[in-house]
N, C-alpha and C. Protein backbone atom coordinates (compact mmCIF):
# COMPACT_ATOMS: atom_id res chain seq x y z
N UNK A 1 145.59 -25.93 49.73
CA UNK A 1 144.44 -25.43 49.00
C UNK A 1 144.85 -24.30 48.06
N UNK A 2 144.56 -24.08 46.90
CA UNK A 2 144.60 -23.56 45.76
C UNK A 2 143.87 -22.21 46.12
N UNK A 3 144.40 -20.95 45.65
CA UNK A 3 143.06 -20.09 46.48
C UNK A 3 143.06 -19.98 44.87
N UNK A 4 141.40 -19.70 44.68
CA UNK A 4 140.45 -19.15 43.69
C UNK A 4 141.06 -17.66 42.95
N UNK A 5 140.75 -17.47 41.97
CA UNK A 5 140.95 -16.16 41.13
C UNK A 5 139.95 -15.22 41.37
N UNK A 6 140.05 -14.35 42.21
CA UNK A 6 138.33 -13.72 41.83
C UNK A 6 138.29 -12.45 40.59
N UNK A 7 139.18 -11.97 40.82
CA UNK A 7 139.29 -11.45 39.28
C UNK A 7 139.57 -11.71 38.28
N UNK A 8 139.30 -11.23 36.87
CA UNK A 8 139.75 -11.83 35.34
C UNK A 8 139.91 -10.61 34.90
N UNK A 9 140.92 -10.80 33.76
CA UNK A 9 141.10 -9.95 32.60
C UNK A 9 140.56 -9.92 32.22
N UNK A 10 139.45 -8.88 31.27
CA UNK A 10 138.84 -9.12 30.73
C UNK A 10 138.87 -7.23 30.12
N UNK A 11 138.68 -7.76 28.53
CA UNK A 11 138.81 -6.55 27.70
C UNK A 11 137.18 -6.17 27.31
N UNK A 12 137.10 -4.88 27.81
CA UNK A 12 136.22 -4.02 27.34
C UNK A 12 135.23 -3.86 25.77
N UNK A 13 133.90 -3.99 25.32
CA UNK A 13 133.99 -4.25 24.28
C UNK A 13 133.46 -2.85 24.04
N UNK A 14 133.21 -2.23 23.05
CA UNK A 14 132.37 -1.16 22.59
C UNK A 14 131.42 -0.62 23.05
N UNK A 15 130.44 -1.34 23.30
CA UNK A 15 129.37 -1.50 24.16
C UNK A 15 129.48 -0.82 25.22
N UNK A 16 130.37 -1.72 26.16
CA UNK A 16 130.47 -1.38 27.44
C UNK A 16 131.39 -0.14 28.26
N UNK A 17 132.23 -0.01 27.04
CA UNK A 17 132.85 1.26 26.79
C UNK A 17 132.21 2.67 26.71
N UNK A 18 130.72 2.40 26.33
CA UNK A 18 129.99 3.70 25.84
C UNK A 18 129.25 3.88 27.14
N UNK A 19 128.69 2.67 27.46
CA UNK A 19 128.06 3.01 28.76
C UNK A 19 128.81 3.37 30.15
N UNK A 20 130.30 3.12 29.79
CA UNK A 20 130.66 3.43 31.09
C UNK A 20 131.45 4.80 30.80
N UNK A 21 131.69 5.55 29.60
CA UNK A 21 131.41 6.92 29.18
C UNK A 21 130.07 7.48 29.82
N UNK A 22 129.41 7.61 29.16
CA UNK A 22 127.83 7.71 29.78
C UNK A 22 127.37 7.37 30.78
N UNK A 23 127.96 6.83 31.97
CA UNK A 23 127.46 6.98 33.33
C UNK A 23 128.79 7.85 33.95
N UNK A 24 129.74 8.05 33.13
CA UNK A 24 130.99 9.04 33.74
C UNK A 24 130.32 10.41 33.57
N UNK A 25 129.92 10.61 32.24
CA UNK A 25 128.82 11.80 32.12
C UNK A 25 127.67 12.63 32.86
N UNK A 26 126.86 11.61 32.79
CA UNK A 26 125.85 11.26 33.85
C UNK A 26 126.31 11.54 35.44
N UNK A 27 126.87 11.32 35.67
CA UNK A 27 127.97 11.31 37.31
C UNK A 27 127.94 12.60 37.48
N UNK A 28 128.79 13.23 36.30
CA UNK A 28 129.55 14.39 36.45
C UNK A 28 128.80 15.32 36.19
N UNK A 29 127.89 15.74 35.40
CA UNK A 29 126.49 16.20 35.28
C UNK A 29 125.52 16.37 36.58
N UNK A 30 125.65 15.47 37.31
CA UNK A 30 124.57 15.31 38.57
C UNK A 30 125.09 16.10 39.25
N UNK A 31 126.05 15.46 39.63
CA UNK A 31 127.52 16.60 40.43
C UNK A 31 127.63 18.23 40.23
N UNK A 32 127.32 18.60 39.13
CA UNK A 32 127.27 19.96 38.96
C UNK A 32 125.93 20.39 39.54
N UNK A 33 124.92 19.51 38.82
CA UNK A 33 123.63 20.24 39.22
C UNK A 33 123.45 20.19 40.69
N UNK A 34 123.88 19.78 41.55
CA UNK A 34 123.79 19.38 42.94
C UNK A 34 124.71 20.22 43.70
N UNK A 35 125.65 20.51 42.90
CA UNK A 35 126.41 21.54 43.51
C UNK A 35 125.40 22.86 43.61
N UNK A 36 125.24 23.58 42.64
CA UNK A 36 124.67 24.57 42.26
C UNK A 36 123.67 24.83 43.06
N UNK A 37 122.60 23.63 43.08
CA UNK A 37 121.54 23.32 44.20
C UNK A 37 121.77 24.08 45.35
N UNK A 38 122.60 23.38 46.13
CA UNK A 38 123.40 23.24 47.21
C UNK A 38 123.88 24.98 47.62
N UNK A 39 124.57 25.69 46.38
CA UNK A 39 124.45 26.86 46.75
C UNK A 39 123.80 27.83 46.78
N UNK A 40 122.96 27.46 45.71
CA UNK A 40 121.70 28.54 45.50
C UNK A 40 120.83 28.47 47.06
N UNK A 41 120.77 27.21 47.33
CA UNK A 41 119.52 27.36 48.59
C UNK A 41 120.34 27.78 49.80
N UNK A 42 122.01 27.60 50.37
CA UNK A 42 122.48 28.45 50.70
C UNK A 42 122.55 29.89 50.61
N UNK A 43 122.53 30.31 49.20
CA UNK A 43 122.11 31.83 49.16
C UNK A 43 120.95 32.28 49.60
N UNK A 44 119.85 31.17 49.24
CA UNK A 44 118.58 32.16 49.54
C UNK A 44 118.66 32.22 50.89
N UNK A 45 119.14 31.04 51.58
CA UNK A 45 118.91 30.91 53.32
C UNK A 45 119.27 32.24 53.88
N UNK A 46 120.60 32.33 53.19
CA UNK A 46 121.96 33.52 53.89
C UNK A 46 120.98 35.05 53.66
N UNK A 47 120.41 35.16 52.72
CA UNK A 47 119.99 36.32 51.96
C UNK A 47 118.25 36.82 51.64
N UNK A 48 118.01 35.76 51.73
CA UNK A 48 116.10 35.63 51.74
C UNK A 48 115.85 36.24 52.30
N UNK A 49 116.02 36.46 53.98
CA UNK A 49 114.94 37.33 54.61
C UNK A 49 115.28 38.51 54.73
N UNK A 50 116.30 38.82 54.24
CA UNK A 50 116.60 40.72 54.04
C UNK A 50 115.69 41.14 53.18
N UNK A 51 115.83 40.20 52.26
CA UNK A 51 115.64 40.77 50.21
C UNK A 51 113.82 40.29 50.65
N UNK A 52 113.51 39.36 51.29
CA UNK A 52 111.69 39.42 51.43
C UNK A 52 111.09 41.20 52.43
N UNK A 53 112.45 41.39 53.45
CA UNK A 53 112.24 42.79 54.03
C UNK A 53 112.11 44.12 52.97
N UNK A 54 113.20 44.13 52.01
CA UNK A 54 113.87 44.48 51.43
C UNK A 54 112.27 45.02 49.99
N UNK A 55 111.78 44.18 50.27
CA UNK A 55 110.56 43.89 48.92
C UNK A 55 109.35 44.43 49.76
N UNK A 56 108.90 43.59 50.67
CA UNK A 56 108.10 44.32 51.38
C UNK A 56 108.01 45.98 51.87
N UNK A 57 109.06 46.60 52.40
CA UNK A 57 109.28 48.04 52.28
C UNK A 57 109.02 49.16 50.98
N UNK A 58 109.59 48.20 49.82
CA UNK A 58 109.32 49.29 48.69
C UNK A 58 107.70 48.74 48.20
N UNK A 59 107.20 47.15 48.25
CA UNK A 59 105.64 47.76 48.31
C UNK A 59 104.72 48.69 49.07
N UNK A 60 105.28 49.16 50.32
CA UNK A 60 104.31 49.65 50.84
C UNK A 60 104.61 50.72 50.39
N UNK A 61 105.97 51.21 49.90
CA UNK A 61 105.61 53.09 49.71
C UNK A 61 104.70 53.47 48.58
């Protein structure tokens, strides 16, 4: 038995070139914003309830 090809050569046209720019973009873009996410709400976790203490004290004086 002959085994099958499942892959082909096949050359890229313009087109498909831009969009797969543009979802490399897109990717890498998400990736940042998710990072950032990720630490900011770590900060507030780490740091929030001092800085809500921290706020509350100088309203009351």
């Amino acid at each position: 038995m002959e085994e099958k090809k499942r892959f082909q050569n096949q050359k890229l046209n313009s087109e498909d070139y831009e969009k797969t720019e543009e979802g490399a973009k897109a990717l890498k873009s998400g990736g940042t914003l998710l990072g950032v996410a990720v630490l900011a709400v770590g900060v507030v976790k780490k740091y929030g309830p001092s800085l809500i203490k921290s706020l509350s004290k100088i309203r009351k004086i």
